[in-house]
C-alpha atoms as a PDB file:
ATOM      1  CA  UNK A   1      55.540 -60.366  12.129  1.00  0.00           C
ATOM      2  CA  UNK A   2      57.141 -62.085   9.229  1.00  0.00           C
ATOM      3  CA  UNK A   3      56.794 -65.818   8.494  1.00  0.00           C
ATOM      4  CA  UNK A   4      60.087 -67.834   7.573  1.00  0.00           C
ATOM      5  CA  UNK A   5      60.971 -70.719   5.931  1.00  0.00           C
ATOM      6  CA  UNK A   6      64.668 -72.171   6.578  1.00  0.00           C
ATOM      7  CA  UNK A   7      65.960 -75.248   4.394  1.00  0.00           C
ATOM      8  CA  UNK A   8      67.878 -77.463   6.353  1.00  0.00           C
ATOM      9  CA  UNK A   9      70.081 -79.775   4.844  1.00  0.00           C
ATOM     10  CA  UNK A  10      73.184 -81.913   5.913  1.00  0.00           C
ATOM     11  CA  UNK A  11      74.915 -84.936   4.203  1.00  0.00           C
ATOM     12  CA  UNK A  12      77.517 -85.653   7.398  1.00  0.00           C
ATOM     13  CA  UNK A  13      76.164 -87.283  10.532  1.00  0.00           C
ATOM     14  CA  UNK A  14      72.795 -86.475   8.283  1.00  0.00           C
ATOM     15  CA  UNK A  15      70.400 -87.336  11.773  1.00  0.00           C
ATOM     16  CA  UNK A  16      72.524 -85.579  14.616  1.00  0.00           C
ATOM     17  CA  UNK A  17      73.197 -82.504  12.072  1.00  0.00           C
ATOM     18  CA  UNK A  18      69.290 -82.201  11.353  1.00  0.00           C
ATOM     19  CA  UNK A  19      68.112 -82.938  14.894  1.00  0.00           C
ATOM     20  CA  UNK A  20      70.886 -80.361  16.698  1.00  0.00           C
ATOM     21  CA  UNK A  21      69.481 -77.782  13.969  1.00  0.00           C
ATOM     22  CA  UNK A  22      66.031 -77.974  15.131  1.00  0.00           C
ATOM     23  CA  UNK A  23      66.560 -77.724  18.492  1.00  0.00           C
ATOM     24  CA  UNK A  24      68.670 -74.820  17.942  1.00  0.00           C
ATOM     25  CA  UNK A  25      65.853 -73.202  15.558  1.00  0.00           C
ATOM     26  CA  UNK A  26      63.174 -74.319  18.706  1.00  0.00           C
ATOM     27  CA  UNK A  27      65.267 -72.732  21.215  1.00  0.00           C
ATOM     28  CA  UNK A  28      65.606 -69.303  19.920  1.00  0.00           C
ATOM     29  CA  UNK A  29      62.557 -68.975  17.866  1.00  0.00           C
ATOM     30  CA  UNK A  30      60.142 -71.522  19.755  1.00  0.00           C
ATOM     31  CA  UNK A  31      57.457 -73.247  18.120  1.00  0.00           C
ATOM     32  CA  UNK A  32      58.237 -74.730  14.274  1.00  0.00           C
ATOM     33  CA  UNK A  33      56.086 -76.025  11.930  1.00  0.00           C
ATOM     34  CA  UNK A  34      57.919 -78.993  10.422  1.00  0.00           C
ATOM     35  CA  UNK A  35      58.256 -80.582   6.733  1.00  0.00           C
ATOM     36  CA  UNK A  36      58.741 -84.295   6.615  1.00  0.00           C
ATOM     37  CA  UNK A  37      62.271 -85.241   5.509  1.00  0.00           C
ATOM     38  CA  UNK A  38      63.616 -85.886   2.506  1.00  0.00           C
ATOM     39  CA  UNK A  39      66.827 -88.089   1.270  1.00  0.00           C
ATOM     40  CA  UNK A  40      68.276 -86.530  -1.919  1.00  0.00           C
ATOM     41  CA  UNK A  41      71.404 -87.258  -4.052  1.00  0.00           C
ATOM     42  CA  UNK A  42      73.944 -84.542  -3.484  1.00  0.00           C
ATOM     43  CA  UNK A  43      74.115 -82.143  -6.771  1.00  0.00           C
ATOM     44  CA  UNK A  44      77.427 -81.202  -8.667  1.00  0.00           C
ATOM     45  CA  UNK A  45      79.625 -83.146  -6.504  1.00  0.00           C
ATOM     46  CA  UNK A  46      80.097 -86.589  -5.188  1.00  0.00           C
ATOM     47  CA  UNK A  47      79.198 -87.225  -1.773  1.00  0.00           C
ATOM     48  CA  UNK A  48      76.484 -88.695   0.385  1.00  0.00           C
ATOM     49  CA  UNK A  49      73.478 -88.207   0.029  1.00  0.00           C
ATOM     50  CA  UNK A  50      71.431 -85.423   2.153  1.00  0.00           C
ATOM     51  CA  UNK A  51      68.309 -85.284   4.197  1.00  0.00           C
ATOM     52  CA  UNK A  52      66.914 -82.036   3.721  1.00  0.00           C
ATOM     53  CA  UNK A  53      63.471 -80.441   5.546  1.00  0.00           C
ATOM     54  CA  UNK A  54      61.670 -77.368   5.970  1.00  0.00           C
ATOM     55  CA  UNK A  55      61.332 -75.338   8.924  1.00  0.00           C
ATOM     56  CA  UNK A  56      59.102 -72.647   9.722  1.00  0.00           C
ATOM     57  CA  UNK A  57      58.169 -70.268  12.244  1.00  0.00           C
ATOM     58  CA  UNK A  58      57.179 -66.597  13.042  1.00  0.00           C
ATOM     59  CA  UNK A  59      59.650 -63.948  14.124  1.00  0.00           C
ATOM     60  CA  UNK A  60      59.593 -60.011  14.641  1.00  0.00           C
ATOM     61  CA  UNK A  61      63.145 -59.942  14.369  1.00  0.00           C
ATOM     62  CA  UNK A  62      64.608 -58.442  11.113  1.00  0.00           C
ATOM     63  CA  UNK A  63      66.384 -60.165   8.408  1.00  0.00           C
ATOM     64  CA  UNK A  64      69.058 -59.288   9.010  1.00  0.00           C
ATOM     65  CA  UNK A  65      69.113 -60.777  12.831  1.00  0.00           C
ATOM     66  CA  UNK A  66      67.425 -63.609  11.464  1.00  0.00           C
ATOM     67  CA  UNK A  67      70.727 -64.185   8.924  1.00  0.00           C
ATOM     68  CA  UNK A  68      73.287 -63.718  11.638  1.00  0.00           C
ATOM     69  CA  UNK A  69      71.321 -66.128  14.216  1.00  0.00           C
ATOM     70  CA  UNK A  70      71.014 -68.942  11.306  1.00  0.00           C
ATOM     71  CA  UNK A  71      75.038 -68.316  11.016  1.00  0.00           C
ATOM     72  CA  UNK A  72      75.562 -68.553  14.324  1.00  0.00           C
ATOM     73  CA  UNK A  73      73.549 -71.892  14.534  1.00  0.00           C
ATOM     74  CA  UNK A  74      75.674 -73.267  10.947  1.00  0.00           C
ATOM     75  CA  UNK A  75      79.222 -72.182  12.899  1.00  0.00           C
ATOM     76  CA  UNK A  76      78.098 -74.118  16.294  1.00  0.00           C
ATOM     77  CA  UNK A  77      77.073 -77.217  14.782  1.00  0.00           C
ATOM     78  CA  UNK A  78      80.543 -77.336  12.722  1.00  0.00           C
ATOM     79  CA  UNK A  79      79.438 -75.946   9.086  1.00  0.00           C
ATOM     80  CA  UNK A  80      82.577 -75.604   7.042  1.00  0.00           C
ATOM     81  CA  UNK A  81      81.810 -73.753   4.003  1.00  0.00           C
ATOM     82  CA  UNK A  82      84.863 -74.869   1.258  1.00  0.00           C
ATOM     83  CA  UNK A  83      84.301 -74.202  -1.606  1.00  0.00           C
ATOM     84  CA  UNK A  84      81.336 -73.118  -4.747  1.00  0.00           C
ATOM     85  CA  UNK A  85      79.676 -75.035  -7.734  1.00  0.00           C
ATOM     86  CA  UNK A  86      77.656 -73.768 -10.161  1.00  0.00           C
ATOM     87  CA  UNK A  87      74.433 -75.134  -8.022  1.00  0.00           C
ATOM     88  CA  UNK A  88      75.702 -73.657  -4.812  1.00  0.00           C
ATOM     89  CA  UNK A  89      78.026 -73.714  -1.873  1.00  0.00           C
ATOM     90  CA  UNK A  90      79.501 -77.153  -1.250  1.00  0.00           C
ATOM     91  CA  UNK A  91      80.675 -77.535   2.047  1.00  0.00           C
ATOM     92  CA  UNK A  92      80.273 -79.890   5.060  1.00  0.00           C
ATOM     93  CA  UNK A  93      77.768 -79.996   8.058  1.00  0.00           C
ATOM     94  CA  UNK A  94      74.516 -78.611   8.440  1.00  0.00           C
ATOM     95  CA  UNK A  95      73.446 -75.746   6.244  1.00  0.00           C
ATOM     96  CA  UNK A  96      70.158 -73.444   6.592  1.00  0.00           C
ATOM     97  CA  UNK A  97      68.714 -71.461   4.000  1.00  0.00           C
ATOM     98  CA  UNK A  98      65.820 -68.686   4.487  1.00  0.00           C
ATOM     99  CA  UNK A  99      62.939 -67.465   3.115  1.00  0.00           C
ATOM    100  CA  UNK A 100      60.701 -64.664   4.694  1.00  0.00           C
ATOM    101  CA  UNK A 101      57.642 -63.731   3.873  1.00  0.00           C
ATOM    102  CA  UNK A 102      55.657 -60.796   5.299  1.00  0.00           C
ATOM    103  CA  UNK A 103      52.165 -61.098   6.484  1.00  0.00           C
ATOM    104  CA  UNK A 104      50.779 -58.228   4.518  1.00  0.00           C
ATOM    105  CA  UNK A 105      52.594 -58.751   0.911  1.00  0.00           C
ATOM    106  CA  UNK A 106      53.036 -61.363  -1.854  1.00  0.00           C
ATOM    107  CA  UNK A 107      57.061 -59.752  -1.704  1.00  0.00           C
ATOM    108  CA  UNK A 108      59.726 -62.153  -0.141  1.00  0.00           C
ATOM    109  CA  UNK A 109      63.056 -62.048   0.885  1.00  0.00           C
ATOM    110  CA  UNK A 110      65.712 -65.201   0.070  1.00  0.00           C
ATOM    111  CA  UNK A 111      68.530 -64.767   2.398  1.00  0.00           C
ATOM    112  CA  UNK A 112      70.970 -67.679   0.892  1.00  0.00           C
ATOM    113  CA  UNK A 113      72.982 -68.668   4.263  1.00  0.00           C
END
């Protein structure tokens, strides 16, 4: 079983965004161990400004399932992905970033959503 840890941030409709993310995360993946949140100034491009957690839980499901179900969870709750900067994808609604870590090794897997 491999232990994730999924980013979430949003900078539109910050507390719906966040709260419809981690009921989506709970409903597919059950109990999560929650971060407190964060407010944080958006990076290399104006906006407003983000609340951003962490999010883990434990999964036997590959990464690759993993990827597609945190996709599927950024398309339903209206993530529009626009365009790049040089600090990452700017874009509007909620997004989710992973990182895995198995039980048995110091190796983990980034899977930038």
């Amino acid at each position: 079983m491999a232990r994730i840890y999924v980013s979430i941030g949003s900078n539109i409709e910050r507390e719906p965004n966040i709260r419809a993310a981690v009921r989506a995360l709970r409903d597919h993946f059950g109990s999560l161990t929650l971060s407190s949140v964060y407010e944080n100034k958006p990076i290399g491009f104006e906006g407003e400004n983000f609340y951003n957690l962490v999010a883990a839980f434990d999964t036997n499901e590959p990464p690759e399932a993993v990827n597609s179900i945190l996709h599927d969870i950024e398309r339903r709750l209206g993530r529009r992905r626009f365009c790049t900067t040089s600090n990452g994808d700017s874009d509007e609604g909620v997004g989710l970033r992973a990182l895995a870590r198995a039980p048995s090794t110091s190796t983990c897997c980034y899977m930038t959503i």
